[in-house]
N, C-alpha and C. Protein backbone atom coordinates (compact mmCIF):
# COMPACT_ATOMS: atom_id res chain seq x y z
N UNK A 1 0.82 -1.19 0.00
CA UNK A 1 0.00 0.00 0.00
C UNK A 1 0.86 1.24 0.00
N UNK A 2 2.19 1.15 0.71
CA UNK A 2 2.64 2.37 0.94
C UNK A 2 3.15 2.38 -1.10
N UNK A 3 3.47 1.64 -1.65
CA UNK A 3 4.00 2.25 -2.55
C UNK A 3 3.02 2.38 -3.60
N UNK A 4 1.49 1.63 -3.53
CA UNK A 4 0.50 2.62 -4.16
C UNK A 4 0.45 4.04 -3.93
N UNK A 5 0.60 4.13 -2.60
CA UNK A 5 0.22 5.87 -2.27
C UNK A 5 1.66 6.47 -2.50
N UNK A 6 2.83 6.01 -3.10
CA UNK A 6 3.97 7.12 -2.64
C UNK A 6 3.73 8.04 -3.88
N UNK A 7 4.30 9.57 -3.79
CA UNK A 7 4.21 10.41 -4.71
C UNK A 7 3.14 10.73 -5.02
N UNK A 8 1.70 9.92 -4.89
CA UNK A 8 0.65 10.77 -5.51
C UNK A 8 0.00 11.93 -5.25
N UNK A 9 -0.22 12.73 -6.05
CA UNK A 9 -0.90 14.19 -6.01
C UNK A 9 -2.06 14.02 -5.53
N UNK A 10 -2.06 15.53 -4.20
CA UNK A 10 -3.01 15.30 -3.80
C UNK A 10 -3.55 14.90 -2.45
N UNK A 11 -2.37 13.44 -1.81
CA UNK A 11 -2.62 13.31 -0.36
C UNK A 11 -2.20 13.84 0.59
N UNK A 12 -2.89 14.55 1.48
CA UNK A 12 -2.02 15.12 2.42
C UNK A 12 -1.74 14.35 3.61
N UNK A 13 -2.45 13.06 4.31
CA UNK A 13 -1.80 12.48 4.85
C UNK A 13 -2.37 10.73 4.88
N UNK A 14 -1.54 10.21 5.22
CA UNK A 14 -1.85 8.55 5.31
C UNK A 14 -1.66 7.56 6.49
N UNK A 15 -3.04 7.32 7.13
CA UNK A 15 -2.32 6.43 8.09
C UNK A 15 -2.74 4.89 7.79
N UNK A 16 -1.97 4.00 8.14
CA UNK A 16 -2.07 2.20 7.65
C UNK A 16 -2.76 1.73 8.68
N UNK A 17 -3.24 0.13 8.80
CA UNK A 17 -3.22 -0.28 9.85
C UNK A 17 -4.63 -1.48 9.17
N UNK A 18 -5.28 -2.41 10.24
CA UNK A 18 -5.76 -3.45 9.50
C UNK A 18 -7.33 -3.56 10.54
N UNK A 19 -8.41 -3.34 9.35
CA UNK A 19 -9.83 -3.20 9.96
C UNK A 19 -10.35 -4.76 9.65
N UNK A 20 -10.41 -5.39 9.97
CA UNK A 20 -11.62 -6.98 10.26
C UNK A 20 -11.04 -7.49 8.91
N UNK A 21 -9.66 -7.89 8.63
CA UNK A 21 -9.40 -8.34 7.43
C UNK A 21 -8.53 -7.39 6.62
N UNK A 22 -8.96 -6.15 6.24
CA UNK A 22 -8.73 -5.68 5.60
C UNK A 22 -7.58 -4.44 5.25
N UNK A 23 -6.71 -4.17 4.64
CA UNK A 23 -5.57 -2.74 4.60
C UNK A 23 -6.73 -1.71 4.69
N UNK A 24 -6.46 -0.84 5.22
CA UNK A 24 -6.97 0.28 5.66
C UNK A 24 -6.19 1.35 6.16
N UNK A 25 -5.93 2.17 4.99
CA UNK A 25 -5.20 3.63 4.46
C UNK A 25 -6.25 4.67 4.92
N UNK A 26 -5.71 5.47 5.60
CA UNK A 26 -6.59 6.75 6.20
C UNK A 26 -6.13 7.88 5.64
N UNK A 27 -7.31 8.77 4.55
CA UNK A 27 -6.26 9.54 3.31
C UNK A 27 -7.71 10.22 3.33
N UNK A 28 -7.46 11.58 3.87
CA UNK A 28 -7.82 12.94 3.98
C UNK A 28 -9.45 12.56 4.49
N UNK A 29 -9.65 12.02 5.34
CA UNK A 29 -11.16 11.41 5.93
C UNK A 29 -11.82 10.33 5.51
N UNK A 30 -11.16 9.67 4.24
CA UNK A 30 -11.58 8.80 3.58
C UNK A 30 -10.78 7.57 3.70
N UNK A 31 -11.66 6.54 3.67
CA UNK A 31 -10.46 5.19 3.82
C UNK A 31 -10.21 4.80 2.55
N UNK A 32 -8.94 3.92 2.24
CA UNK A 32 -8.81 3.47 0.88
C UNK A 32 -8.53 1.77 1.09
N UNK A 33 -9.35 0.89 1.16
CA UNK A 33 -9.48 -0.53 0.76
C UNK A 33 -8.79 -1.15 -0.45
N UNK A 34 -7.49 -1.76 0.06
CA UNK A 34 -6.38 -2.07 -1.44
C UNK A 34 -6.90 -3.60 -1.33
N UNK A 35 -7.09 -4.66 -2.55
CA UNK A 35 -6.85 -5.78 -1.94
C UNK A 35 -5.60 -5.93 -2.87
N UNK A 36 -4.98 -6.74 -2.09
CA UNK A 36 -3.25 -7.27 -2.89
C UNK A 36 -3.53 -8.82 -3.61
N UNK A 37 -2.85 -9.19 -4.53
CA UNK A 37 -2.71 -10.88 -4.89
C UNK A 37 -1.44 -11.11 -4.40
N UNK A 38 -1.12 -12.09 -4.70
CA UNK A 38 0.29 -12.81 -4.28
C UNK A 38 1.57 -12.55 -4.82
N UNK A 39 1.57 -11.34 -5.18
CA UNK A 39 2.64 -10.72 -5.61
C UNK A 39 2.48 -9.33 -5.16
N UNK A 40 1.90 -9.05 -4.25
CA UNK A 40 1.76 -7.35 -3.17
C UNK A 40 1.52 -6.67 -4.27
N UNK A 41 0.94 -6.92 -5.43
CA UNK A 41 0.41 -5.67 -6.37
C UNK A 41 -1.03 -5.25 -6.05
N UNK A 42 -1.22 -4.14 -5.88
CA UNK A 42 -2.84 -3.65 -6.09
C UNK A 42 -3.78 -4.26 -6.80
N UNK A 43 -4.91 -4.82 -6.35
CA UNK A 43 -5.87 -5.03 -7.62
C UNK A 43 -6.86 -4.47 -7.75
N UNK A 44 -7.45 -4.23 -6.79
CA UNK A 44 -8.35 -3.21 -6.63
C UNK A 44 -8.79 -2.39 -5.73
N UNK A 45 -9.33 -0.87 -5.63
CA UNK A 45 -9.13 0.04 -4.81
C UNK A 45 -11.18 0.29 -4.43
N UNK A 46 -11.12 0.66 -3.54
CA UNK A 46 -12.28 1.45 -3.33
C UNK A 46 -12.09 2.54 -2.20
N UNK A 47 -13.02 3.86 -2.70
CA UNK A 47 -12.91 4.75 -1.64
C UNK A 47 -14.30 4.95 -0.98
N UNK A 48 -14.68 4.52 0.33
CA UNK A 48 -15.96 5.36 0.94
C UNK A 48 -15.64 6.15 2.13
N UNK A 49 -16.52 6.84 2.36
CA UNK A 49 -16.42 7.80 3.14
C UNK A 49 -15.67 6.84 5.21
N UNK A 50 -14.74 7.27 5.80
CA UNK A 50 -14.38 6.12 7.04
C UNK A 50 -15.22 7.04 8.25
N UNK A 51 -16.35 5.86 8.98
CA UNK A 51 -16.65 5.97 9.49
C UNK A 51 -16.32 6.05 11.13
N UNK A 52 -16.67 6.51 11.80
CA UNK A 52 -15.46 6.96 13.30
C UNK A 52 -15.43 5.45 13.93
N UNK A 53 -16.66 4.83 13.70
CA UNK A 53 -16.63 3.53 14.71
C UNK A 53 -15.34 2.76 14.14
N UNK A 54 -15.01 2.46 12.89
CA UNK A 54 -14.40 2.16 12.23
C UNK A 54 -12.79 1.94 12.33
N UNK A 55 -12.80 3.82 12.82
CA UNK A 55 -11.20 4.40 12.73
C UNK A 55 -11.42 3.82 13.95
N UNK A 56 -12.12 3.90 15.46
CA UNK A 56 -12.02 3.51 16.91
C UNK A 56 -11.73 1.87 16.90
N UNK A 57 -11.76 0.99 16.11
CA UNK A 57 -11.54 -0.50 16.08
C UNK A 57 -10.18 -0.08 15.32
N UNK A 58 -9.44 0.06 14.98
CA UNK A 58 -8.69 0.43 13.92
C UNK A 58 -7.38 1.02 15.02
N UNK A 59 -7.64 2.16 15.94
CA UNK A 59 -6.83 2.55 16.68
C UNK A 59 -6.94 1.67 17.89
N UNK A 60 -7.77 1.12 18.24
CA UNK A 60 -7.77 0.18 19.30
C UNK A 60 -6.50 -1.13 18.93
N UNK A 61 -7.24 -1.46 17.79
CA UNK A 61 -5.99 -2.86 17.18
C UNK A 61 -4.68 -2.47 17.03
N UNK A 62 -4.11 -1.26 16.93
CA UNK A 62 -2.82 -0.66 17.31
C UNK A 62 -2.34 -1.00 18.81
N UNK A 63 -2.94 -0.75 19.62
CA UNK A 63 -3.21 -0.31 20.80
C UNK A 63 -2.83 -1.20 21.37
N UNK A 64 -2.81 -2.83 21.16
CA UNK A 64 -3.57 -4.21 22.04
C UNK A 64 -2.08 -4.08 22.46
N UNK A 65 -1.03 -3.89 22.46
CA UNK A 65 0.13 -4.67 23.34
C UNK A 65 0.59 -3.36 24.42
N UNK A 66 -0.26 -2.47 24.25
CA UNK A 66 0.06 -1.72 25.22
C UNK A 66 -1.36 -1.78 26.33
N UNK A 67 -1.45 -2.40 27.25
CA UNK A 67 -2.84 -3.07 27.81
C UNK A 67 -2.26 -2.24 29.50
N UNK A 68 -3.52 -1.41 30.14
CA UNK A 68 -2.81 -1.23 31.31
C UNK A 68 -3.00 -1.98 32.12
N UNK A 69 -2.20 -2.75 33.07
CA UNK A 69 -2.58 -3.53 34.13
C UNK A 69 -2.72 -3.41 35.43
N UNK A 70 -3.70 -3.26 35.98
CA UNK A 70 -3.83 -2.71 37.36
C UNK A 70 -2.99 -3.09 38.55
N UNK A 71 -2.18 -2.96 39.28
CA UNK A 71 -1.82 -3.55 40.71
C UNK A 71 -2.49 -4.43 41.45
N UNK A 72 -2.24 -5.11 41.74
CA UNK A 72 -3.32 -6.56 42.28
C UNK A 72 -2.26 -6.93 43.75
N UNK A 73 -3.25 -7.49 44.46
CA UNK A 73 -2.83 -8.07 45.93
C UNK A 73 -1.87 -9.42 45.75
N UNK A 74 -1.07 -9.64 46.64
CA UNK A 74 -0.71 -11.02 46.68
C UNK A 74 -1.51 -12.66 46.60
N UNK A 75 -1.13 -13.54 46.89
CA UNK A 75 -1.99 -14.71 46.94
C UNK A 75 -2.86 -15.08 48.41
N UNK A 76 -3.68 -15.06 48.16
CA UNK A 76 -4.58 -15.29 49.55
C UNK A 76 -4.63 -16.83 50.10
N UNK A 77 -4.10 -17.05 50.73
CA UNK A 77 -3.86 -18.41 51.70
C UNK A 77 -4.88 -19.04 52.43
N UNK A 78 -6.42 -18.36 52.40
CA UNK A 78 -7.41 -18.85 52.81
C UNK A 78 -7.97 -20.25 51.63
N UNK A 79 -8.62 -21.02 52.55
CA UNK A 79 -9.12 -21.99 51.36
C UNK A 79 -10.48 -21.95 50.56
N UNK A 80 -10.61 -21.96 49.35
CA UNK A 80 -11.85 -21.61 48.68
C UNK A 80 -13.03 -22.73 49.18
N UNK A 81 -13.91 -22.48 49.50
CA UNK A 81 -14.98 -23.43 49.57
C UNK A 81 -15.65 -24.01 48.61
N UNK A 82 -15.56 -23.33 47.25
CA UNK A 82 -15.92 -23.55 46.12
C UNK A 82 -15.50 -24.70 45.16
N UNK A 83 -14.15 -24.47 45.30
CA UNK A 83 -13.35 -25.06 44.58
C UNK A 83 -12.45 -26.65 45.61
N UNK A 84 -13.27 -27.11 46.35
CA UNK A 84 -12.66 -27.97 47.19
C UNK A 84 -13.25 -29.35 47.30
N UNK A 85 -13.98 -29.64 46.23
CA UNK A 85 -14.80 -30.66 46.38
C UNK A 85 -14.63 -31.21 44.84
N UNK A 86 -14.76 -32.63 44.31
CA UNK A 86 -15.07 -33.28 42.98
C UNK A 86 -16.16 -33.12 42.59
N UNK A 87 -16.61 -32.37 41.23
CA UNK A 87 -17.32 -32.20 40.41
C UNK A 87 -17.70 -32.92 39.25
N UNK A 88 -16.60 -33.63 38.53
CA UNK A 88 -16.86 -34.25 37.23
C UNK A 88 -16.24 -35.23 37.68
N UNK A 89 -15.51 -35.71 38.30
CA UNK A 89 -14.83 -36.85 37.87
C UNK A 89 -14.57 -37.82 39.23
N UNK A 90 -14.36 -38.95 39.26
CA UNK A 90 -13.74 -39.80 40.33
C UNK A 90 -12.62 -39.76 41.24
N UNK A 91 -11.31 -38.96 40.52
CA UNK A 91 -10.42 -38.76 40.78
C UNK A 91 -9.77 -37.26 40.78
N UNK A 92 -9.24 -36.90 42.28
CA UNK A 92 -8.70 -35.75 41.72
C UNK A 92 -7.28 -35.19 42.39
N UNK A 93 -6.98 -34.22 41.64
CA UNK A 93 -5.17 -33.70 41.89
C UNK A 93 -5.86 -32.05 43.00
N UNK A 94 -5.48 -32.44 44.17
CA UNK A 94 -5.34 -30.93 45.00
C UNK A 94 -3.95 -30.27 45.19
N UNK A 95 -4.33 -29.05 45.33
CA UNK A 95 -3.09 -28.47 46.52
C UNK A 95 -2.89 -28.68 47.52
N UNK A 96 -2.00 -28.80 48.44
CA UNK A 96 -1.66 -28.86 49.70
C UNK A 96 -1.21 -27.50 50.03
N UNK A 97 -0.37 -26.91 49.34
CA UNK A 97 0.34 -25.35 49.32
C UNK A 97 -0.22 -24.34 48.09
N UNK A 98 -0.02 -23.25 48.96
CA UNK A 98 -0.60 -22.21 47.83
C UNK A 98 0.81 -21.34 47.04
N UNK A 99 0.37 -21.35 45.69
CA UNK A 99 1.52 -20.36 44.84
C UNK A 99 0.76 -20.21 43.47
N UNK A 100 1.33 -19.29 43.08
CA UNK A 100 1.12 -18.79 41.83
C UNK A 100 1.58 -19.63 41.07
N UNK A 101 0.68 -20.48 39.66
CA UNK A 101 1.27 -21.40 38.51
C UNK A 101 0.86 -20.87 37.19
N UNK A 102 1.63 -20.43 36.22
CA UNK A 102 1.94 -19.89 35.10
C UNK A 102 0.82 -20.89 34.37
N UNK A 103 0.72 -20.21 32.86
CA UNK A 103 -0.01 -20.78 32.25
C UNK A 103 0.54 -21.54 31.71
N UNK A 104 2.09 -22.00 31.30
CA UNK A 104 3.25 -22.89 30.68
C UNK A 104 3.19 -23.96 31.15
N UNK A 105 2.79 -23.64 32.70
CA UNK A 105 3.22 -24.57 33.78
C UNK A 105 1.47 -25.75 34.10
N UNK A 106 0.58 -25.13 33.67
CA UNK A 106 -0.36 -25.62 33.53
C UNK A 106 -0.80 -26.44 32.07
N UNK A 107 0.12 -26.19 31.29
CA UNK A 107 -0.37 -26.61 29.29
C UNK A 107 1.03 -27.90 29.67
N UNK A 108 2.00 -27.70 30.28
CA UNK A 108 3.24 -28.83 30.67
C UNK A 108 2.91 -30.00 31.51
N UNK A 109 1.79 -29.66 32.32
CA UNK A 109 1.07 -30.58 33.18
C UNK A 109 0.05 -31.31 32.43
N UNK A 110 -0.78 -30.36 31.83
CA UNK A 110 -1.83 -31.07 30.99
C UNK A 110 -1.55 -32.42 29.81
N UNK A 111 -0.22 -32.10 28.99
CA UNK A 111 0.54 -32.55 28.30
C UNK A 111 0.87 -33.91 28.87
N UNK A 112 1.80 -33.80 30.32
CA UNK A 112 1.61 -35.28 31.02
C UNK A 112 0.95 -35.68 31.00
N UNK A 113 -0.06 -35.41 32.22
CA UNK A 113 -1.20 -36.12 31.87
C UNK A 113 -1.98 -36.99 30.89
N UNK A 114 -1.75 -36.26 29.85
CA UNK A 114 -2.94 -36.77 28.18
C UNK A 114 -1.54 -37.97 28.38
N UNK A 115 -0.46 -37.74 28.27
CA UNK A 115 0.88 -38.81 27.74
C UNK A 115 0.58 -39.99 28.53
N UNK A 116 -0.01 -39.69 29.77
CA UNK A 116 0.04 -41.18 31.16
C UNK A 116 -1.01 -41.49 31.07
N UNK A 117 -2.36 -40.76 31.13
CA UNK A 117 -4.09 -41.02 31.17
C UNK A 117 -4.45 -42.01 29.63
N UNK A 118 -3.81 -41.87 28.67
CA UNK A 118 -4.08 -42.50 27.59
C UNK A 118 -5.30 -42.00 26.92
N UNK A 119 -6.32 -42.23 25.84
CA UNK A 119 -7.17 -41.94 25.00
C UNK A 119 -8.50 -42.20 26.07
N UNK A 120 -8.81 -43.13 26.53
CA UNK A 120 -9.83 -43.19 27.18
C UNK A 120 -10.18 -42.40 28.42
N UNK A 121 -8.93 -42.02 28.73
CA UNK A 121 -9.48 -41.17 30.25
C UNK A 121 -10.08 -40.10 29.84
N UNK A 122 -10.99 -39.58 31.25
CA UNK A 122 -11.63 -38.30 30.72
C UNK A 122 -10.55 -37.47 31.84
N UNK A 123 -10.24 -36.20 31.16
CA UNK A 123 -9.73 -35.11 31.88
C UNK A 123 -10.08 -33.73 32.52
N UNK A 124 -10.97 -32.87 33.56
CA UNK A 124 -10.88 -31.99 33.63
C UNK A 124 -10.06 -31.19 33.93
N UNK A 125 -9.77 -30.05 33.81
CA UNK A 125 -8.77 -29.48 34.05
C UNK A 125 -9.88 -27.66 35.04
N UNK A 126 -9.49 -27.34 36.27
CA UNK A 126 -10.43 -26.82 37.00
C UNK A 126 -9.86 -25.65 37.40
N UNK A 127 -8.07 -25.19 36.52
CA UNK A 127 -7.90 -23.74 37.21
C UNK A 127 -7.81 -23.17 35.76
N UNK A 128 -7.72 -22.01 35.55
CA UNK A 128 -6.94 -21.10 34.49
C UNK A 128 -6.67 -20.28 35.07
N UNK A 129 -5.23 -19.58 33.87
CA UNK A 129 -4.53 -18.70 34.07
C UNK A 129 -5.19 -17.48 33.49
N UNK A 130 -5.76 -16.77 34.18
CA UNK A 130 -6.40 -15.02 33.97
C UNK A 130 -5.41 -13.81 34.07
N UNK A 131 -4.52 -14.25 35.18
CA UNK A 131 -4.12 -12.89 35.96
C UNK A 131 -2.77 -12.72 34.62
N UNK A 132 -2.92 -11.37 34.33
CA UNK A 132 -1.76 -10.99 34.02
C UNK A 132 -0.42 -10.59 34.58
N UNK A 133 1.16 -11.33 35.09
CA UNK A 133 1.92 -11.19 35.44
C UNK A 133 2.64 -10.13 34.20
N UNK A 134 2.95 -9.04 35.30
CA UNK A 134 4.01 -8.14 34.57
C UNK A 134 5.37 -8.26 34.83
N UNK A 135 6.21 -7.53 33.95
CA UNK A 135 7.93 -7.89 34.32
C UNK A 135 8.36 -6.47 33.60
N UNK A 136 9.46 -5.32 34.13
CA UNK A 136 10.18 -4.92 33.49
C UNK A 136 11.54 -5.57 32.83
N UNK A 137 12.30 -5.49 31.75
CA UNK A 137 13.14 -6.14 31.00
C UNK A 137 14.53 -6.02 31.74
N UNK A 138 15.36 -6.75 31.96
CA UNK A 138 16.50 -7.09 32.59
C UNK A 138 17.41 -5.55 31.99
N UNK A 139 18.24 -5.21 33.46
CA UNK A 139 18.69 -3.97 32.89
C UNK A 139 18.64 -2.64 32.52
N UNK A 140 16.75 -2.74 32.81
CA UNK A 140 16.17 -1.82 32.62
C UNK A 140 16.04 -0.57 34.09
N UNK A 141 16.56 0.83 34.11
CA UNK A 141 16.19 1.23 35.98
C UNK A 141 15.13 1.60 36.18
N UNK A 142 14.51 1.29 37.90
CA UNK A 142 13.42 1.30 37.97
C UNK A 142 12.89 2.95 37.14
N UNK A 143 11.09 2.52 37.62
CA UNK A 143 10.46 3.64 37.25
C UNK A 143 9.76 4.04 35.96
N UNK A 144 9.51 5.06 35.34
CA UNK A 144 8.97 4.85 34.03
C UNK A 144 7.99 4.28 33.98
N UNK A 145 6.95 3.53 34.99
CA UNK A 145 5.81 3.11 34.76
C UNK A 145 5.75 1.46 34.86
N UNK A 146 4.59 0.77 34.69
CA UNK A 146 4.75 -0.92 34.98
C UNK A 146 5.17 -1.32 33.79
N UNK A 147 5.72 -2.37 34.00
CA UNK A 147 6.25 -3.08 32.93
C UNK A 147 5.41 -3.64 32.10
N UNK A 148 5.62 -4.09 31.08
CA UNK A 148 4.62 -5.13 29.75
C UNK A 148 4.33 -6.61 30.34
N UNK A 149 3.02 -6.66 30.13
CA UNK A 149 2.88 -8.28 30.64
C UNK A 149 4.03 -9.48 29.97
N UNK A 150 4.32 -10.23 30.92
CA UNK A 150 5.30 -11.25 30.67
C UNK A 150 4.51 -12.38 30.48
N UNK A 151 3.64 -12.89 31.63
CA UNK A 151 2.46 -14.02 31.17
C UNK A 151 1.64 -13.70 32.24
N UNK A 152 0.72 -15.18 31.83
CA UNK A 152 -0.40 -15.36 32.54
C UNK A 152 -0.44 -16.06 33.22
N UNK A 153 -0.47 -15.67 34.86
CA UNK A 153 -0.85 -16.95 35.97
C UNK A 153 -2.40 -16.86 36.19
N UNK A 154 -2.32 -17.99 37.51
CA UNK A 154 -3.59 -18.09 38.55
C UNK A 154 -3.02 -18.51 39.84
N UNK A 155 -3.46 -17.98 40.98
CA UNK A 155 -2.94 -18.26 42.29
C UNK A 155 -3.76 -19.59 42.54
N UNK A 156 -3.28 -19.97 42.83
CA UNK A 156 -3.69 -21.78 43.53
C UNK A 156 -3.42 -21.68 45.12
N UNK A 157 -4.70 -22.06 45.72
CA UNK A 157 -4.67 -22.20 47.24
C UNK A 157 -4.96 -23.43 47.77
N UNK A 158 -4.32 -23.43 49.11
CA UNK A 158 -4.34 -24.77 49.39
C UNK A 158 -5.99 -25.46 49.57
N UNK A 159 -5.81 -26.15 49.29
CA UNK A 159 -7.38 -27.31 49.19
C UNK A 159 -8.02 -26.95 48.10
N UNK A 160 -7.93 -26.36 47.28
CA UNK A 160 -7.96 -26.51 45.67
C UNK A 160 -7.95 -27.06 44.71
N UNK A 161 -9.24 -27.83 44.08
CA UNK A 161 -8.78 -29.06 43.17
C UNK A 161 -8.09 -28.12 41.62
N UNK A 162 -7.07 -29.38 41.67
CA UNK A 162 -6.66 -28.49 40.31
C UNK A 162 -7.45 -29.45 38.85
N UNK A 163 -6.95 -30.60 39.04
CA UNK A 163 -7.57 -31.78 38.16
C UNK A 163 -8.33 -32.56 38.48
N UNK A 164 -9.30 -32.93 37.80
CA UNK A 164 -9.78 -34.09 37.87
C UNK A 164 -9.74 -35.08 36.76
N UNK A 165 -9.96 -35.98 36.89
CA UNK A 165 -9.83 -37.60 36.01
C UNK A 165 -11.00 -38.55 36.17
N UNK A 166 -11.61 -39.25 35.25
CA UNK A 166 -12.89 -40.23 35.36
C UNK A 166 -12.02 -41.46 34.45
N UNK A 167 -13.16 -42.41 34.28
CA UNK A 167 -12.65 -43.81 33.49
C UNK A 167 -11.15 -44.22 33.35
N UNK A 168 -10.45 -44.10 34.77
CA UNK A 168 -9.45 -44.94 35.11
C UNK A 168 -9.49 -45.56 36.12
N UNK A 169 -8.36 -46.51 36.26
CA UNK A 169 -8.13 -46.96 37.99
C UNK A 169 -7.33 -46.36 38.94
N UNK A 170 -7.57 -46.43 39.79
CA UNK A 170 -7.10 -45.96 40.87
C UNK A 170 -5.56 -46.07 41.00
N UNK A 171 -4.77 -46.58 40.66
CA UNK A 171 -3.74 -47.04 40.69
C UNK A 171 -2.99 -46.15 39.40
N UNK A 172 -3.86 -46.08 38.17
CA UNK A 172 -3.29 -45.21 37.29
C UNK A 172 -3.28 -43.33 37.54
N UNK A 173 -4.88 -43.28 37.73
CA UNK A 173 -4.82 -42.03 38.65
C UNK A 173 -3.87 -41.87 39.44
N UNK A 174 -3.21 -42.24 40.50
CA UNK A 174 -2.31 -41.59 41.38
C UNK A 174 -1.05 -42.08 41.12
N UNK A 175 -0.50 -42.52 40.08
CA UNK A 175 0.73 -42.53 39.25
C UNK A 175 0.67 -41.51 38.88
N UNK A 176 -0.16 -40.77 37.90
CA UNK A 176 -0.35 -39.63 37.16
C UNK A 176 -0.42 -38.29 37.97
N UNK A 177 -0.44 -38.50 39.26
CA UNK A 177 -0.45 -37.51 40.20
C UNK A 177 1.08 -37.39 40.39
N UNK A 178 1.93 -38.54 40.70
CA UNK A 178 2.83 -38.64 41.27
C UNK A 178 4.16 -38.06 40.18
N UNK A 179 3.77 -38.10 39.07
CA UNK A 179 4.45 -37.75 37.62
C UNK A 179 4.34 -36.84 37.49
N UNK A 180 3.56 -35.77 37.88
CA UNK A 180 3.39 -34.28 37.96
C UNK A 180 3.46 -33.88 38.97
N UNK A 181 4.04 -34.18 39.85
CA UNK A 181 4.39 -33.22 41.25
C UNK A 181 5.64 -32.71 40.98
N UNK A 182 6.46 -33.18 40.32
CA UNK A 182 7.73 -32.16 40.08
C UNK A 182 7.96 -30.65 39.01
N UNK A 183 6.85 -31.26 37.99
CA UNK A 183 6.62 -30.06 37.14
C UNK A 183 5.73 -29.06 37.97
N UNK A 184 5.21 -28.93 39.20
CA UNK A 184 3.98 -28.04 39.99
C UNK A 184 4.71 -27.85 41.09
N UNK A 185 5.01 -25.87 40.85
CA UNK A 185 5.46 -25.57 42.23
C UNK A 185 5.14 -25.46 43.31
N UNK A 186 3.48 -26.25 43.66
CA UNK A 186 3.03 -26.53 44.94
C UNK A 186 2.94 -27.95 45.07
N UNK A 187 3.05 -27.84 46.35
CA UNK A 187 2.47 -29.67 47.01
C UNK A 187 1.65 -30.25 46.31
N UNK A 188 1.47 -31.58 46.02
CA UNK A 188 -0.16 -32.14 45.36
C UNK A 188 -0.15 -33.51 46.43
N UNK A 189 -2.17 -33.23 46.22
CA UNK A 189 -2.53 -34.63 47.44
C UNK A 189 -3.62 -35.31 45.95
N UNK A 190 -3.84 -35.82 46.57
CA UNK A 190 -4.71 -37.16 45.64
C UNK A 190 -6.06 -37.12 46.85
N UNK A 191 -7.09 -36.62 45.37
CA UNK A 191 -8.60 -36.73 46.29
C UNK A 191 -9.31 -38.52 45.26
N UNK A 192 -10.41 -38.82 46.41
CA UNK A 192 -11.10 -40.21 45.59
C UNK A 192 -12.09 -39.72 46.17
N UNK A 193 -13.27 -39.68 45.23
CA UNK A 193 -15.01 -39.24 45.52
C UNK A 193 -15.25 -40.85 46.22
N UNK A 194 -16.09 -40.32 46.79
CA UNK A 194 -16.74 -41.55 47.94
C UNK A 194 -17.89 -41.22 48.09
């Protein structure tokens, strides 16, 4: 697009950027819709009038990696009542200790699991990672504002089911517990519905 528009008479200014699919050139209130083939040549142009909702999705999609993230409390060490009991399944993986577990650290666990549980087991999986962890970049001195999100945890408290498991035995279930306690930086206990 930029070298459709270079030199031509006439524009006084151009901004780029990509609306629901599409190039979207911002040229004197008007948008200009290029589509390209597989050789980045122009094929065809249209001009209509750009509507504000338009340009506001448009400057927003610029926008997404600069996200502000609020200050948030530490991990709360009380035990959820909610989350402390088997729901779906026969078998399940708790906490004993509470810490914060990354979302890496939860897709690395899951991964075991499917590898030891085999095709027939059923798997729930009962935390996600929401919270956005921030980090300033190594080297960097303080100040200047919070840093860019690095990833995504969830605080895990103790008595917390994290997993559950159905259509195995008992014996395979808590192998599969025992195989993932080293990848999980908290304690794990082994629950059995009764």
């Amino acid at each position: 697009m930029d070298q459709c528009l270079f030199r031509t008479p006439g524009i006084l200014n151009v901004q780029m950027g990509h609306v629901m699919g599409h190039v979207m050139g911002r040229v004197n209130n008007h948008r200009l819709l290029i589509a390209h083939n597989s050789s980045r040549q122009p094929v065809a142009t249209s001009r209509t009038p750009l509507h504000e909702h338009l340009l506001q999705q448009w400057r927003g999609a610029t926008q997404l990696s600069r996200v502000k993230v609020p200050k948030s409390a530490g991990i709360n060490d009380t035990i959820m009542p909610s989350n402390t009991d088997l729901k779906f399944g026969s078998f399940g993986i708790r906490a004993i200790t509470g810490k914060r577990v990354s979302a890496n650290t939860i897709e690395a666990v899951r991964r075991t699991l499917r590898r030891k549980l085999k095709r027939e087991a059923k798997l729930w999986i009962r935390i996600e990672a929401t919270v956005p962890v921030t980090r300033k970049p190594d080297g960097i001195r303080m100040g200047k504002g919070k840093g860019a999100i690095a990833f995504y945890a969830t605080p895990v408290r103790p008595g917390q089911i994290l997993f559950e498991m159905d259509r195995i035995s008992r014996a395979v279930a808590y192998q599969a517990m025992v195989s993932i306690q080293a990848k999980f930086p908290c304690r794990l206990g082994f629950v059995e519905w009764r």
